[in-house]
Protein backbone atom coordinates (compact mmCIF):
# COMPACT_ATOMS: atom_id res chain seq x y z
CA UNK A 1 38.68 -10.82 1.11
CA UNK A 2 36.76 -14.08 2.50
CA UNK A 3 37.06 -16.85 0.06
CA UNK A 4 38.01 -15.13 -2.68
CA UNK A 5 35.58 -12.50 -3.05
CA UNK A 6 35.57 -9.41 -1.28
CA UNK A 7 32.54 -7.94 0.45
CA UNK A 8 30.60 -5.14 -0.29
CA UNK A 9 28.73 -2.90 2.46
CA UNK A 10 24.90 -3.88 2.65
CA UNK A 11 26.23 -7.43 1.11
CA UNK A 12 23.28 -10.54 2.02
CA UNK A 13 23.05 -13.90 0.89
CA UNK A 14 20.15 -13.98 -1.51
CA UNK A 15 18.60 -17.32 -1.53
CA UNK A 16 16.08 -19.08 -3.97
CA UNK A 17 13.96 -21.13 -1.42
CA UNK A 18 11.68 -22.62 -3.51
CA UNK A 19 10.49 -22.49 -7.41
CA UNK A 20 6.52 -22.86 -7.16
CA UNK A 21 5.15 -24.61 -10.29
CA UNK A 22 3.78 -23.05 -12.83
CA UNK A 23 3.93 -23.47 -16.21
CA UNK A 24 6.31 -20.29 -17.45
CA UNK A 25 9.02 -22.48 -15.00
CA UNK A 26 8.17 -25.79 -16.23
CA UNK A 27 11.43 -28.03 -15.42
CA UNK A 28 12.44 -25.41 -12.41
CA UNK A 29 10.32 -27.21 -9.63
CA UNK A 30 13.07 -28.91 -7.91
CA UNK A 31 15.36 -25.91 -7.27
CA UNK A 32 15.29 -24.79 -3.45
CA UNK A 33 17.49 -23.13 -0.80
CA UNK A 34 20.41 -21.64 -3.34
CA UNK A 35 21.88 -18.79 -3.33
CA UNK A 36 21.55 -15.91 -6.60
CA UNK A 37 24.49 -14.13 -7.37
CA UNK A 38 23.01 -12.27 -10.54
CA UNK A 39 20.76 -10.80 -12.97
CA UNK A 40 20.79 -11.13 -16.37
CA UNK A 41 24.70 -11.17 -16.06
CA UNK A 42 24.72 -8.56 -13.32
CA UNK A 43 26.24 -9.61 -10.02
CA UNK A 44 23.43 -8.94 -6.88
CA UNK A 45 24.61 -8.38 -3.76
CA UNK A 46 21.32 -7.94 -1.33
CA UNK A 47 17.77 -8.35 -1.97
CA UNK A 48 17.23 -4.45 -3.02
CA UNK A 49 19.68 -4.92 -6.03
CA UNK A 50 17.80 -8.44 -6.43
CA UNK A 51 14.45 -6.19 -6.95
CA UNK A 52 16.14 -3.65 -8.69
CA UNK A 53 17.68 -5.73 -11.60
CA UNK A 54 14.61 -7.51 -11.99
CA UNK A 55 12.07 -4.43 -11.96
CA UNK A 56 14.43 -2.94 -14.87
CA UNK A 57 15.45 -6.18 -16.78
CA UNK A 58 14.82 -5.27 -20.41
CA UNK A 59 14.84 -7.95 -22.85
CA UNK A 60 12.51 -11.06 -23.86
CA UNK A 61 13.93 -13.28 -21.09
CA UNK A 62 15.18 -12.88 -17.21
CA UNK A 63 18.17 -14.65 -16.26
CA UNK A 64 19.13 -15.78 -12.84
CA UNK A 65 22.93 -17.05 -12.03
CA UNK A 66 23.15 -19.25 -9.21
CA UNK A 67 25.90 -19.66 -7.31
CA UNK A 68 26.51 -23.64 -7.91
CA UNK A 69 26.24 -22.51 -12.01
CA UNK A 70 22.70 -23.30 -12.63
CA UNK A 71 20.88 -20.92 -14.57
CA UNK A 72 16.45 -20.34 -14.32
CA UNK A 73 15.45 -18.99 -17.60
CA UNK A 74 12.23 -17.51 -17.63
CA UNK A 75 10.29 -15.22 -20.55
CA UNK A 76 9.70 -12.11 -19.09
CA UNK A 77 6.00 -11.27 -20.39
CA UNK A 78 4.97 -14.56 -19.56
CA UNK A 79 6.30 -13.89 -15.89
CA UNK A 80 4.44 -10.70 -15.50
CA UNK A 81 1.38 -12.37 -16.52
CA UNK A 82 2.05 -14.57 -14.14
CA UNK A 83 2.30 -12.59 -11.28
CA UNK A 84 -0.88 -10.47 -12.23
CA UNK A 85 0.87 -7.27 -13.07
């Protein structure tokens, strides 16, 4: 255990560098360089469970825990509209 929290095999740090505007993360601009440590309540532990959880989020919205307990909100249809998918 390192600081209270043991480590998994494959374990990163999974950092949020940078929010870009747009208007489905209105308010979410100013967040850079923190780490995620979940999904929609799920803990992450690398950037394939990152991609995983997010690719097979179910719901209206997608939830993202950060590690100094700030929380990005965004709608999940507006997101994929977004992103051209």
């Amino acid at each position: 255990m390192i600081g209270g929290t043991s480590e998994v095999d494959g374990q990163q740090v999974v950092m949020l560098s940078q929010v870009l505007a747009d208007e489905i993360n209105a308010g979410y601009q100013g967040m850079h360089d923190v780490e995620v440590k979940g999904v929609n309540g799920t803990q992450v532990h690398n950037l394939r469970e990152l991609k995983a959880a997010i690719e097979g989020a179910i719901g209206e919205f997608l939830r993202l825990d950060l590690v100094d307990e700030r929380v990005l909100v965004v709608n999940m249809q507006e997101a994929q509209e977004a992103g051209g998918d």
